[in-house]
Protein backbone atom coordinates (compact mmCIF):
# COMPACT_ATOMS: atom_id res chain seq x y z
CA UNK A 1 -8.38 -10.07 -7.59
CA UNK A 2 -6.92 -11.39 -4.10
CA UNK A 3 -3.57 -10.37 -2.66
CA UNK A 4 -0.74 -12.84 -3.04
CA UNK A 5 -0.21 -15.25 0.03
CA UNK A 6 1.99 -14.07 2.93
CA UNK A 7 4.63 -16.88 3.50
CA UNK A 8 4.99 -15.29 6.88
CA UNK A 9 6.35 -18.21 9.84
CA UNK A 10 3.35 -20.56 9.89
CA UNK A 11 3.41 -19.78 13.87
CA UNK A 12 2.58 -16.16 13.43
CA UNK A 13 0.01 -16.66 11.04
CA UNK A 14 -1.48 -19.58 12.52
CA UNK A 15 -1.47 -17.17 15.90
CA UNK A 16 -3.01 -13.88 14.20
CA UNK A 17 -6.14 -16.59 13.09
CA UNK A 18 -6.39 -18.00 16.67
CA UNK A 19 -6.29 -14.55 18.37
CA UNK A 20 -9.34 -13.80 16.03
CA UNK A 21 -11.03 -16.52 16.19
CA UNK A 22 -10.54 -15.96 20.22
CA UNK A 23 -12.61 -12.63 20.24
CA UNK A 24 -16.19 -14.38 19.07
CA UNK A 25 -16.22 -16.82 21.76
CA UNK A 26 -17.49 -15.01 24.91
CA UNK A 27 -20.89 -13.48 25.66
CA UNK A 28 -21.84 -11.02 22.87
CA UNK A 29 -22.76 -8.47 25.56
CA UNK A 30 -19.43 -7.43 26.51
CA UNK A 31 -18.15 -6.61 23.75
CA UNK A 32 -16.48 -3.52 22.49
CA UNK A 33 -14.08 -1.87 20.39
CA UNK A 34 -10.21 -2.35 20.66
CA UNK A 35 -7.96 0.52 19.71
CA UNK A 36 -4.59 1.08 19.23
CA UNK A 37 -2.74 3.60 16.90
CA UNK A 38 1.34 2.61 16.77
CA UNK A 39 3.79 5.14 14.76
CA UNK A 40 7.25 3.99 12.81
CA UNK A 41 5.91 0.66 11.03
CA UNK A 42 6.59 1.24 7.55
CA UNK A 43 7.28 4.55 8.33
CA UNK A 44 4.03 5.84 8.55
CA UNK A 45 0.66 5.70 11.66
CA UNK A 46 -0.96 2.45 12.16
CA UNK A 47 -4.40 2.39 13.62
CA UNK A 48 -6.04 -0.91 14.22
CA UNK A 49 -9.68 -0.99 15.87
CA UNK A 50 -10.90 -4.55 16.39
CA UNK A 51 -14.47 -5.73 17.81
CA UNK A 52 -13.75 -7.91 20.53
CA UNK A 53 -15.69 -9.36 23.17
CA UNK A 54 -12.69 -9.30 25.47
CA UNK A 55 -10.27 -6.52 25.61
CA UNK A 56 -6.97 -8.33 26.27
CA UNK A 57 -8.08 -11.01 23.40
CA UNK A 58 -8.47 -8.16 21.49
CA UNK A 59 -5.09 -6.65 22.29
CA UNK A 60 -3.25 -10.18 21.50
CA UNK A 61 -4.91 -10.04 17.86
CA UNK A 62 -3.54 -6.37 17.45
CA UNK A 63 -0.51 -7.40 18.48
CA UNK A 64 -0.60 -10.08 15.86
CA UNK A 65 -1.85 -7.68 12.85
CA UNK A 66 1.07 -5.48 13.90
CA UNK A 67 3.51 -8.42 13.67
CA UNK A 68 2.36 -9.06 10.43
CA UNK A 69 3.18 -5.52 9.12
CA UNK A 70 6.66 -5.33 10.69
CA UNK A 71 7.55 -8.54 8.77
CA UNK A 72 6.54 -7.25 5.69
CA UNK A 73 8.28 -3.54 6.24
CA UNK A 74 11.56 -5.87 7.45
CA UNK A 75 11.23 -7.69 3.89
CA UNK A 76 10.32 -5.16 1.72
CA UNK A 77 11.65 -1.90 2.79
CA UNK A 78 14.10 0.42 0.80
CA UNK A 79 15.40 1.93 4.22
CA UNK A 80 16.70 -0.80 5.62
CA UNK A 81 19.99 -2.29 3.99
CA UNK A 82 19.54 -6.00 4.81
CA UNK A 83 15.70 -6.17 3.57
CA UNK A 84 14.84 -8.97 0.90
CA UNK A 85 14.02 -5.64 -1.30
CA UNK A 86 17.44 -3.57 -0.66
CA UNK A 87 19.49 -7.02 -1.17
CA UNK A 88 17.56 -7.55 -4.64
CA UNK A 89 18.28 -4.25 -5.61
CA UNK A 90 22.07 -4.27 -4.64
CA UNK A 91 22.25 -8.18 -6.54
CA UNK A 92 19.87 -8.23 -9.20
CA UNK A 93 21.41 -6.47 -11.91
CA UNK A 94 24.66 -9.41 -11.83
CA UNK A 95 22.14 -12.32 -12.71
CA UNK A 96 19.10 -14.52 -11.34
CA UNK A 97 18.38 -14.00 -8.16
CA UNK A 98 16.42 -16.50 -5.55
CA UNK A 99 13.83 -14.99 -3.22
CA UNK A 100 10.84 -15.71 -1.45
CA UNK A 101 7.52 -16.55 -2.93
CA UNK A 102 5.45 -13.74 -0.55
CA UNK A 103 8.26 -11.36 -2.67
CA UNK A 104 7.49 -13.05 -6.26
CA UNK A 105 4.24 -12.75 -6.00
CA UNK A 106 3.78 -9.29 -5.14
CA UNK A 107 6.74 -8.38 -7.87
CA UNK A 108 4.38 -10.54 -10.23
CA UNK A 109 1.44 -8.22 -9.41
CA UNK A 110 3.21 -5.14 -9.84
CA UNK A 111 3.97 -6.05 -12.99
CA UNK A 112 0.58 -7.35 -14.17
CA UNK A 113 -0.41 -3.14 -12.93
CA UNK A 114 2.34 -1.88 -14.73
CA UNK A 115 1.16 -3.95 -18.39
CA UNK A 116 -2.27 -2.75 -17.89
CA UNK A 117 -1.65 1.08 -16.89
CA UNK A 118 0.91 1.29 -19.36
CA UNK A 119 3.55 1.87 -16.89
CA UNK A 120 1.83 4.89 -14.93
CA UNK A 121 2.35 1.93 -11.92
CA UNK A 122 6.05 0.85 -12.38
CA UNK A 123 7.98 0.20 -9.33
CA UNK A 124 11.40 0.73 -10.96
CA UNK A 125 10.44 4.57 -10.89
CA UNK A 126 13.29 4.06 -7.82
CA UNK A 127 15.63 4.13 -10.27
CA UNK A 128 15.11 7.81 -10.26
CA UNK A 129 13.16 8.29 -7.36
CA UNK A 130 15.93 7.77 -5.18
CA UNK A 131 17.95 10.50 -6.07
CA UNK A 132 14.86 12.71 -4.32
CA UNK A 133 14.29 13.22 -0.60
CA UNK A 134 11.12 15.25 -0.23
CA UNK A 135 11.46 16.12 3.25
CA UNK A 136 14.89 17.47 2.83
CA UNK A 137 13.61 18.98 -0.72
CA UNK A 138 16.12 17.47 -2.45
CA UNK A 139 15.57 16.79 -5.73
CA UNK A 140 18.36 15.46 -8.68
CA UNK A 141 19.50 18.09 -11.52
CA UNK A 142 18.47 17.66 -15.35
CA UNK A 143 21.77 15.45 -15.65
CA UNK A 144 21.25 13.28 -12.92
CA UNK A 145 18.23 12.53 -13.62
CA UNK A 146 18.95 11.73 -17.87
CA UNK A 147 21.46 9.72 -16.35
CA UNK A 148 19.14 7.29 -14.30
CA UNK A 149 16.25 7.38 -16.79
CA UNK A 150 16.87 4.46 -18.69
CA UNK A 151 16.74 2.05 -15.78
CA UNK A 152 13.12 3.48 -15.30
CA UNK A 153 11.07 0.47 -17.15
CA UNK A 154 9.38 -2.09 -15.85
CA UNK A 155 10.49 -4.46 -18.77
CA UNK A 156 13.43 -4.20 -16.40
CA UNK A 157 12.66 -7.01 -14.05
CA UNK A 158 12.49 -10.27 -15.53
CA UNK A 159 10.74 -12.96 -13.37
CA UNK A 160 11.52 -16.47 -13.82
CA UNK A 161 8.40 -18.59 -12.37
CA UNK A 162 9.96 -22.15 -12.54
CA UNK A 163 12.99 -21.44 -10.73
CA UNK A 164 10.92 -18.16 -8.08
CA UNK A 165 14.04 -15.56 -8.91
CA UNK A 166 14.03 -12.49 -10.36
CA UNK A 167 17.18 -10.39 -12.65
CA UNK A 168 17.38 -6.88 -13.65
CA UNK A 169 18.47 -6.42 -17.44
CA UNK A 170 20.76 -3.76 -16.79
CA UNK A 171 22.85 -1.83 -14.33
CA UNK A 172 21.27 0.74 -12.53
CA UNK A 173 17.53 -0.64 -11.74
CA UNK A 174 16.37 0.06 -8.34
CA UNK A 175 12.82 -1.35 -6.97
CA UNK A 176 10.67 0.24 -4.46
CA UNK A 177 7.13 -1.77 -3.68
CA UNK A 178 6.10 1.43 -1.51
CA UNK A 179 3.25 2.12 -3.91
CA UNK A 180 1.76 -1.41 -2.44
CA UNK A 181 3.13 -2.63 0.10
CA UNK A 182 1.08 -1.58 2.53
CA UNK A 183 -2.06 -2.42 1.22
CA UNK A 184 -0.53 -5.79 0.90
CA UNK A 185 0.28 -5.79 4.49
CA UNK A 186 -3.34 -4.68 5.35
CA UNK A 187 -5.41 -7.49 2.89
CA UNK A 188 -2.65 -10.45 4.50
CA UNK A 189 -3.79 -9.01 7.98
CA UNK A 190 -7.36 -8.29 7.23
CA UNK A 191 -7.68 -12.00 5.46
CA UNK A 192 -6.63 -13.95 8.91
CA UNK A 193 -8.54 -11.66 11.28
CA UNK A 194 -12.00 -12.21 9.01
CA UNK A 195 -10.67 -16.16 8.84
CA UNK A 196 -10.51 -16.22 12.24
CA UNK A 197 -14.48 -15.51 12.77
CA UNK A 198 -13.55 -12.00 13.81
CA UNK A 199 -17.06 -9.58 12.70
CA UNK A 200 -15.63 -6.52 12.50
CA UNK A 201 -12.13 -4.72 11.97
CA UNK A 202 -10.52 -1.37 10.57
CA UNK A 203 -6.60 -0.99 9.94
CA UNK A 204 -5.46 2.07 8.89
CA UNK A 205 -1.71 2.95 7.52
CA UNK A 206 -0.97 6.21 6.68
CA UNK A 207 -4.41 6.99 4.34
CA UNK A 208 -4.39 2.83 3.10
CA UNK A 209 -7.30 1.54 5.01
CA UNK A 210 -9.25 -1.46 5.16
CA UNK A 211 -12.21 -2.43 7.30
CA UNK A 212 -15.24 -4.95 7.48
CA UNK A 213 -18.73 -4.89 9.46
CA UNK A 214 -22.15 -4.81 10.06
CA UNK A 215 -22.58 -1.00 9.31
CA UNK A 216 -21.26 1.47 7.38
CA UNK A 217 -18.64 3.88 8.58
CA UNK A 218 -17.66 7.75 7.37
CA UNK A 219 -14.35 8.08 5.83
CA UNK A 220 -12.70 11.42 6.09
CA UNK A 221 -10.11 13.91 4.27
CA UNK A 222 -8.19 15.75 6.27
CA UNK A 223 -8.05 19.42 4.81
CA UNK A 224 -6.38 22.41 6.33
CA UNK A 225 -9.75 23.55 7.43
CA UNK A 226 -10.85 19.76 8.80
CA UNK A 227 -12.31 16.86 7.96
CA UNK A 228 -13.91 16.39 4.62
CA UNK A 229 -16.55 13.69 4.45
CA UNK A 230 -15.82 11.67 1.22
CA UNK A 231 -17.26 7.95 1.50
CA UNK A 232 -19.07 5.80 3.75
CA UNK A 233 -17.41 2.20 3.64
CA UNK A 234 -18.78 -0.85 4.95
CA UNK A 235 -16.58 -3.69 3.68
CA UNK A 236 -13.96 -2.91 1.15
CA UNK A 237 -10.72 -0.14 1.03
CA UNK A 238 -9.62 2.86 0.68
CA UNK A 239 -6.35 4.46 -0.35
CA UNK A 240 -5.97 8.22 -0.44
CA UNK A 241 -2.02 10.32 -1.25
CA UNK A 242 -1.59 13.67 -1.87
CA UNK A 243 1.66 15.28 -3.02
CA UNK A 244 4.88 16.34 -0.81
CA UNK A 245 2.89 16.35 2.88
CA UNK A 246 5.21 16.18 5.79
CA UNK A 247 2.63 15.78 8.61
CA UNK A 248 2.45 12.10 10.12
CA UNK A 249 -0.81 12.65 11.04
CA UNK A 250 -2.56 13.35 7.74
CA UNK A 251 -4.94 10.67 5.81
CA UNK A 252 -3.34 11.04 2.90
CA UNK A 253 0.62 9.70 2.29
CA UNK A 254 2.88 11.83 -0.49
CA UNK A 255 2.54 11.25 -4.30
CA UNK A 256 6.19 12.70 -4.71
CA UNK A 257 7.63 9.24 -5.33
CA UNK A 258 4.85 9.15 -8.63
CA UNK A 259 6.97 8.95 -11.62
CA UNK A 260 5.17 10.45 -14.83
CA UNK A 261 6.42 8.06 -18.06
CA UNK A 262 5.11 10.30 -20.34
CA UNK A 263 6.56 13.78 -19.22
CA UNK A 264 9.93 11.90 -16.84
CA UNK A 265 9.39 13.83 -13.87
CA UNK A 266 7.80 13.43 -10.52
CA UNK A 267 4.22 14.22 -10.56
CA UNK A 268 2.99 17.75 -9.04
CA UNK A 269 -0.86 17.28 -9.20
CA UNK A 270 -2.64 19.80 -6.59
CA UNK A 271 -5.21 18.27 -4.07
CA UNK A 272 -5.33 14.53 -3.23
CA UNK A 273 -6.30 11.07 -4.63
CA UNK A 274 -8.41 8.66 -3.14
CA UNK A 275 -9.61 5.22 -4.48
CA UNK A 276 -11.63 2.80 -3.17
CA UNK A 277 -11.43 -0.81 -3.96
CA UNK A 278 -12.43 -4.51 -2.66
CA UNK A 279 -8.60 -4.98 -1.53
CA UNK A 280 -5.82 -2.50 -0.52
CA UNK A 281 -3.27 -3.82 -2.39
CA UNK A 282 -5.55 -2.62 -5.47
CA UNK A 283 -6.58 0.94 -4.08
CA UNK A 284 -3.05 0.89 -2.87
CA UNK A 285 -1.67 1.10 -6.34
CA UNK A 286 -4.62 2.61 -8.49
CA UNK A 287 -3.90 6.00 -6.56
CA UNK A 288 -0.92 6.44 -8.53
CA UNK A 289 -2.61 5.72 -12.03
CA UNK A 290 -5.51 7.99 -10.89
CA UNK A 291 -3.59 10.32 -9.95
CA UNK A 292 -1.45 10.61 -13.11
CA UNK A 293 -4.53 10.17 -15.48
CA UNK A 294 -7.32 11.53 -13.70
CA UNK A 295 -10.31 10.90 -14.47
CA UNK A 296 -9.59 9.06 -17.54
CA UNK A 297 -8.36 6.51 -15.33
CA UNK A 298 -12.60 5.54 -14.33
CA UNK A 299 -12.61 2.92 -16.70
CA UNK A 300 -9.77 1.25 -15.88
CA UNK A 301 -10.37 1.17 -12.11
CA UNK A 302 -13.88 -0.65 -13.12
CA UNK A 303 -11.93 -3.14 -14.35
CA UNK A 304 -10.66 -3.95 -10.64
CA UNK A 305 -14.13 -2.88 -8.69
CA UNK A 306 -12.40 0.64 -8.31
CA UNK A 307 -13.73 4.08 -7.79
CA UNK A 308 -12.01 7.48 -7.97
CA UNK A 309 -12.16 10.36 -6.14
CA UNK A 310 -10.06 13.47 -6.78
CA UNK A 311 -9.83 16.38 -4.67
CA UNK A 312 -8.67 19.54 -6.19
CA UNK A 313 -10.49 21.75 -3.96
CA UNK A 314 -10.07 22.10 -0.30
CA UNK A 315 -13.71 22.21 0.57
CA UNK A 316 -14.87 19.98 -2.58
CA UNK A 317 -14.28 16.22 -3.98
CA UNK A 318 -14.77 15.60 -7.31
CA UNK A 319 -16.30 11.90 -8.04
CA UNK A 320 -15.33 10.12 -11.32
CA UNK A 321 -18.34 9.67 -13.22
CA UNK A 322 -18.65 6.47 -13.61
């Protein structure tokens, strides 16, 4: 299942494919790997490594991936007042709304993962999940949070596809697309790089990683004791979260904005939650559902070329077994 389309100015895009295309053109023997790891996009570390047989062709194309997932935090971001997300949330609820088709789609997705995990992926849990700030340890009291639960649903958001605009049913729905956003960002970014001609890439955001290549690569847990070897990953993704962690560094992002329907509270799981996946924007959102179901959750992931792994131990990982 591919990623909806970035509608991204045709210029960048049309740039991001050029600058890959750019780094297959010299002599094979110089060639090397391009690093650069860049903190605050999306609020979270971005690492991009691309193999390039010239190092300033290769910074250009980072440059370019990077663009790419500024636009998309500038669009879709809950932080920032004037994003296409925040003005949808402050307009929605007061009747049809116009917005972009990059936007639609993605909303059309997340509900399509919402239908088929029976709302264990539902990006109106911001109806409540706003009223937490994990870092501060704020959290809502029993009241505030009966208050805001009925705007949890994501029945909520009614999507008109003739006329691209989108309406909340009722007063008090709030949207966040952080549960995929990022691996959206990563599959539009990874798509033009491999378009390009480009051989080999990784982009990492805050545990939502991507990469294609010759050769397998080791993909690591971080644990309080070190790195836990979990995977080996040639060409595919990998999402991992874990719950409540405050350090930027880690591989694995917090699961504290992972609304339970069935019990109405944030969910407390111990350990992390990785997935792996042919896109991001799938391994992206599956952590949530795996998280919340557990193993149970196996046979859905087939469904989507998903695997599982849970971590409840710090010096084990626990496969699904399927």
């Amino acid at each position: 299942m591919r990623p909806p389309r970035s509608t991204v100015p045709v210029f960048l895009a049309a740039f991001l494919a050029f600058a890959a295309a750019a780094l297959c053109l010299a002599a094979p023997a110089r060639a090397d790997w391009v690093r650069r790891v860049t903190d605050g996009i999306m609020g979270t570390r971005i690492t991009v490594e691309l193999w390039a047989d010239d190092k300033d062709k290769g910074e250009r194309a980072i440059d370019a991936v990077l663009d790419e997932m500024r636009h998309i935090d500038e669009s879709m971001s809950t932080y920032k007042p004037t994003s296409e997300v925040s003005q949808v949330n402050a307009k929605a609820a007061d009747g049809p709304m116009p917005i972009t088709k990059e936007l639609f789609d993605l909303l059309t997705k997340a509900k399509e993962y919402s239908v088929l995990t029976e709302g264990a992926f539902d990006i109106t849990y911001a109806s409540v999940g706003y009223l937490y700030d994990f870092r501060k340890r704020v959290r809502p009291n029993e009241a505030q949070i009966t208050k805001a639960l009925p705007a949890v649903d994501y029945r909520h958001v009614l999507l008109d596809a003739k006329n691209r605009t989108v309406q909340f049913s009722q007063k008090g729905v709030r949207i966040d697309l952080g549960g995929i956003a990022k691996g959206f960002a990563i599959d539009v970014a990874m798509h033009a790089l491999k378009r390009g001609g480009c051989t080999q890439a990784v982009v990492n955001a805050g545990g939502d990683l991507r990469r294609f290549g010759l050769d397998a690569q080791p993909i690591y847990l971080r644990r309080r004791a070190g790195l836990v070897k979990v995977a080996e990953l040639r060409c595919g993704a990998i999402a991992t979260s874990a719950p409540h962690v405050d350090h930027p560094d880690r591989l694995a992002q917090p699961l504290g904005s992972i609304f339970d329907p069935h019990d109405k509270q944030e969910w407390n799981g111990n350990g992390a939650v990785m997935v792996a996946a042919p896109s991001c924007v799938i391994a992206d959102a599956f952590t949530k559902v795996a998280a919340l179901a557990g193993p149970a959750s196996a046979p859905l992931l087939a469904r989507f070329g998903a695997k599982g792994l849970w971590d409840t131990d710090p010096d084990t990982v626990r496969e699904n077994p399927n």
